[in-house]
C-alpha atoms as a PDB file:
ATOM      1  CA  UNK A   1     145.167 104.777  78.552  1.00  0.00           C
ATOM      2  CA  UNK A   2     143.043 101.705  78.804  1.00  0.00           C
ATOM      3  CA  UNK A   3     142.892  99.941  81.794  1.00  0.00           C
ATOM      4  CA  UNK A   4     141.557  96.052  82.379  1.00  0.00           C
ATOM      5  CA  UNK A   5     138.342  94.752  84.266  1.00  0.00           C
ATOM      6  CA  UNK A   6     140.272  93.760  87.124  1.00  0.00           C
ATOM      7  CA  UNK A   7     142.694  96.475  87.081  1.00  0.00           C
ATOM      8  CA  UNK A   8     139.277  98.610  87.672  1.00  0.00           C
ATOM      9  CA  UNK A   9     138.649  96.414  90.337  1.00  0.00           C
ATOM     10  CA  UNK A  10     141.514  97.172  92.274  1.00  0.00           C
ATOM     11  CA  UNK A  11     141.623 100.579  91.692  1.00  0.00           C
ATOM     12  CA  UNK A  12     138.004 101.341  92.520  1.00  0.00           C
ATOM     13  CA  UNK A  13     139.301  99.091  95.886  1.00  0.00           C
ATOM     14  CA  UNK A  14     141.623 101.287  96.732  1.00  0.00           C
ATOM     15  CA  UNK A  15     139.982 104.281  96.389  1.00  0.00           C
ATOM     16  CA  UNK A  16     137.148 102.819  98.946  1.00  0.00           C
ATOM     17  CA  UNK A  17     134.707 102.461  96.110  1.00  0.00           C
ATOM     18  CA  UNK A  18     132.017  99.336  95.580  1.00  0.00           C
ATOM     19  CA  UNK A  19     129.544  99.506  92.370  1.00  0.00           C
ATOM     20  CA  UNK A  20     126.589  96.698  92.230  1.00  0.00           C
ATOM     21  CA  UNK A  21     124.263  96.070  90.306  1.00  0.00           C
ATOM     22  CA  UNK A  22     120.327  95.791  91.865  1.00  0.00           C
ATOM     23  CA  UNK A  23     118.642  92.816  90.254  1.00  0.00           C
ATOM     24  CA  UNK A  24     114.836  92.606  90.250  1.00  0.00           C
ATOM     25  CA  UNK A  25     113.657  95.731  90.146  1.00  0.00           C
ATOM     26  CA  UNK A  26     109.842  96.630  88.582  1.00  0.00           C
ATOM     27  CA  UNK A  27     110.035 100.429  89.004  1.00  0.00           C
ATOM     28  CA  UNK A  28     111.516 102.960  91.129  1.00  0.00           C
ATOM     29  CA  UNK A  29     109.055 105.853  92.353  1.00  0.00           C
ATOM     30  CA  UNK A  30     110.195 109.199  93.236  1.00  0.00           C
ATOM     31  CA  UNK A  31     107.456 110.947  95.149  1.00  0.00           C
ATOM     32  CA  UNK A  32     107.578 114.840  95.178  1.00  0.00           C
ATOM     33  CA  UNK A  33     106.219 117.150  97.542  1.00  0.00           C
ATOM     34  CA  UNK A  34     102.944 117.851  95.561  1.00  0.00           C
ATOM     35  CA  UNK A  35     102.009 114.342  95.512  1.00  0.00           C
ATOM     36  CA  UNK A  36     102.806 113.677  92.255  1.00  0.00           C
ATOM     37  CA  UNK A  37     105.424 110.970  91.444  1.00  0.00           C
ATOM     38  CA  UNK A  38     107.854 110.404  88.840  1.00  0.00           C
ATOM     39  CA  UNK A  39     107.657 106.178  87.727  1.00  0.00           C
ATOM     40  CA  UNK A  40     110.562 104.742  86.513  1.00  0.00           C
ATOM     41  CA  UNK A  41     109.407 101.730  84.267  1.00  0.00           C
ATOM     42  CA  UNK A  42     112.498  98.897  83.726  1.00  0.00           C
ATOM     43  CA  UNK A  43     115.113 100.437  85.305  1.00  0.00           C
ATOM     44  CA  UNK A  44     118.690  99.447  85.291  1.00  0.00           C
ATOM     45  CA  UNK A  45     119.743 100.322  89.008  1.00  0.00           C
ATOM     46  CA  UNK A  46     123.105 100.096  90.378  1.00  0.00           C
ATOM     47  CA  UNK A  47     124.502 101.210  94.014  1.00  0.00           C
ATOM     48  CA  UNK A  48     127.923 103.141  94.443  1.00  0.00           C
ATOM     49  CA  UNK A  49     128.901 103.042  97.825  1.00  0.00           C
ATOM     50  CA  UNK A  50     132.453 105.827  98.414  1.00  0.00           C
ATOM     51  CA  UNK A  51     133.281 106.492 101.783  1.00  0.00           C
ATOM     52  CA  UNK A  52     130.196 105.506 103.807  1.00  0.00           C
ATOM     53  CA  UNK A  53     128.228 107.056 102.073  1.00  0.00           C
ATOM     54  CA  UNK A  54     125.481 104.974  99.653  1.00  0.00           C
ATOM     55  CA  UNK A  55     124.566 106.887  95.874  1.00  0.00           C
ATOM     56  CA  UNK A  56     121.999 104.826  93.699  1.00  0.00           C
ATOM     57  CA  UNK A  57     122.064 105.312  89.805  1.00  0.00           C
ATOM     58  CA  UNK A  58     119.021 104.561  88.290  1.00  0.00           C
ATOM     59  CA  UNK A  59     118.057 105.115  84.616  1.00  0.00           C
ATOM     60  CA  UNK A  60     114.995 103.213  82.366  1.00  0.00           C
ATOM     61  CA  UNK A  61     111.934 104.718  81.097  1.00  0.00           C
ATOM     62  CA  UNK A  62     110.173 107.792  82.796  1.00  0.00           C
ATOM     63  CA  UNK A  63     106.605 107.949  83.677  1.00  0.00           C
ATOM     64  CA  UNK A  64     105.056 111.038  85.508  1.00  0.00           C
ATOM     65  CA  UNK A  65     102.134 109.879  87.744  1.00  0.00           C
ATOM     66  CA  UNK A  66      99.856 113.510  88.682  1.00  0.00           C
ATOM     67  CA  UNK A  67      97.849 113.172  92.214  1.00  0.00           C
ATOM     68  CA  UNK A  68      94.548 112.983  91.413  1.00  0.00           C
ATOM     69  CA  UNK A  69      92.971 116.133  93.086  1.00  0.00           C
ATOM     70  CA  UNK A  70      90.888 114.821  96.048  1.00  0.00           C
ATOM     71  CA  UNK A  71      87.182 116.356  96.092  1.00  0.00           C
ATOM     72  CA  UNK A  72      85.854 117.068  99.523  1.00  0.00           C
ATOM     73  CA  UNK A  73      82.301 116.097  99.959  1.00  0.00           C
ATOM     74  CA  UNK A  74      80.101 118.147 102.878  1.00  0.00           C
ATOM     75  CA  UNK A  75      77.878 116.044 105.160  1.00  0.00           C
ATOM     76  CA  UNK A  76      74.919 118.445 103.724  1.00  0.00           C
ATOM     77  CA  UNK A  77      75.753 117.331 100.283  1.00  0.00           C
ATOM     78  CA  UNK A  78      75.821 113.924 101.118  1.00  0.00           C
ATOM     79  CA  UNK A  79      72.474 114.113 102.799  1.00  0.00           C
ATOM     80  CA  UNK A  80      71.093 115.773  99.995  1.00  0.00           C
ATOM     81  CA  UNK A  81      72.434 113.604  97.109  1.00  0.00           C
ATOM     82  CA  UNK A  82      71.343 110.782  99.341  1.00  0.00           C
ATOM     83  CA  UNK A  83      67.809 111.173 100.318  1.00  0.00           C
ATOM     84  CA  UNK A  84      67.145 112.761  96.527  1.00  0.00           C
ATOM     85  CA  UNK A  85      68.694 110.015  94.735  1.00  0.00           C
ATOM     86  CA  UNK A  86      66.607 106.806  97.228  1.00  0.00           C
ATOM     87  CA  UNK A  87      70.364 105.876  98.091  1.00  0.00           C
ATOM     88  CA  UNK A  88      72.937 105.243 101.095  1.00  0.00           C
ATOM     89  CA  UNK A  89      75.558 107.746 101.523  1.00  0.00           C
ATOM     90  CA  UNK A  90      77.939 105.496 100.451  1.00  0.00           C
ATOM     91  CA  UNK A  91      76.840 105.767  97.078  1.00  0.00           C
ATOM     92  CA  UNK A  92      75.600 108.827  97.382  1.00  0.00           C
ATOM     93  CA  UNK A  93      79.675 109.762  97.768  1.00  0.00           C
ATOM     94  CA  UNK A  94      81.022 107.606  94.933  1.00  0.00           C
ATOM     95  CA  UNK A  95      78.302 109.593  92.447  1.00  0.00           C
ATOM     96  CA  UNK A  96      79.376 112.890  94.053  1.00  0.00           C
ATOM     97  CA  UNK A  97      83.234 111.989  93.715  1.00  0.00           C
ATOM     98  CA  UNK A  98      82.384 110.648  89.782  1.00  0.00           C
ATOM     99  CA  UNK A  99      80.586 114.109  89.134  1.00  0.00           C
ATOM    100  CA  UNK A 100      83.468 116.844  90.424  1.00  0.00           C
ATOM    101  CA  UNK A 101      81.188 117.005  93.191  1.00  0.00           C
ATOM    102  CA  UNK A 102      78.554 118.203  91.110  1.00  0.00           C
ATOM    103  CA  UNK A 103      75.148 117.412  93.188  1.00  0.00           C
ATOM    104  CA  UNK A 104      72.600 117.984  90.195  1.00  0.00           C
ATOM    105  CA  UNK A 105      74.512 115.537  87.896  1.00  0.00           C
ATOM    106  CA  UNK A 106      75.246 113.237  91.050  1.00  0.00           C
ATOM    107  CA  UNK A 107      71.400 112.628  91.440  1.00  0.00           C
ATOM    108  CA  UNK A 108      70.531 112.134  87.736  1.00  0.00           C
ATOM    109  CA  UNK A 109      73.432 109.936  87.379  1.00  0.00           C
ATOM    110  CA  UNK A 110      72.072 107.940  90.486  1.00  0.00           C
ATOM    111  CA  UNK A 111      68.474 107.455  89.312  1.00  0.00           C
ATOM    112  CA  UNK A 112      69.687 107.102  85.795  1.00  0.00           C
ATOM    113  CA  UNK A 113      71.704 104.480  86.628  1.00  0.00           C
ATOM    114  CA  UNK A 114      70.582 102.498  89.955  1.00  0.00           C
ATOM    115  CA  UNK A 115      74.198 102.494  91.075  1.00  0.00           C
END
């Protein structure tokens, strides 16, 4: 049984349901409780409303997107990388956050360097 476009219409009226399409649309992140999220890249999105209530189908080209582990950096370390290295602690942190956190390799990478 085949059915026309605007037979669809009126049957998808009548049943309380509206289907349109989402123009513009660069990506669509999904962000997950661990921080990491899931990019979609050129998605086609499209949004179903059915009885109050709003559904939005999206499919394109998955991208997953890890959290970058964040390093926590002591005051001590700081003060040590700093006053080792001839530096401010702002640098001093950027070396430590480039190294693991990693205060050897943050002050030869600081006088190696002159960052």
């Amino acid at each position: 049984m085949k059915f026309s476009n605007r037979e669809l219409r009126r049957m998808m009226k009548r049943m309380g349901l509206t289907m349109e399409q989402v123009s513009n649309v660069s990506h669509v992140d999904i962000v997950l409780d661990n921080g990491d999220v899931i990019r979609i890249n050129n998605p086609v999105v499209a949004k179903v409303k059915v009885s109050g209530q709003t559904t939005y189908q999206i499919t394109g080209e998955e991208e997953l997107i890890e959290k970058e582990e964040e390093i926590e950096i002591s005051e001590e370390d700081l003060d040590i990388v700093a006053q080792s290295a001839g530096v401010d602690k702002e640098l001093a942190r950027k070396a430590l956050q480039l190294t693991g956190g990693d205060i050897a390799q943050a002050i030869a990478l600081l006088k190696e360097s002159n960052l």
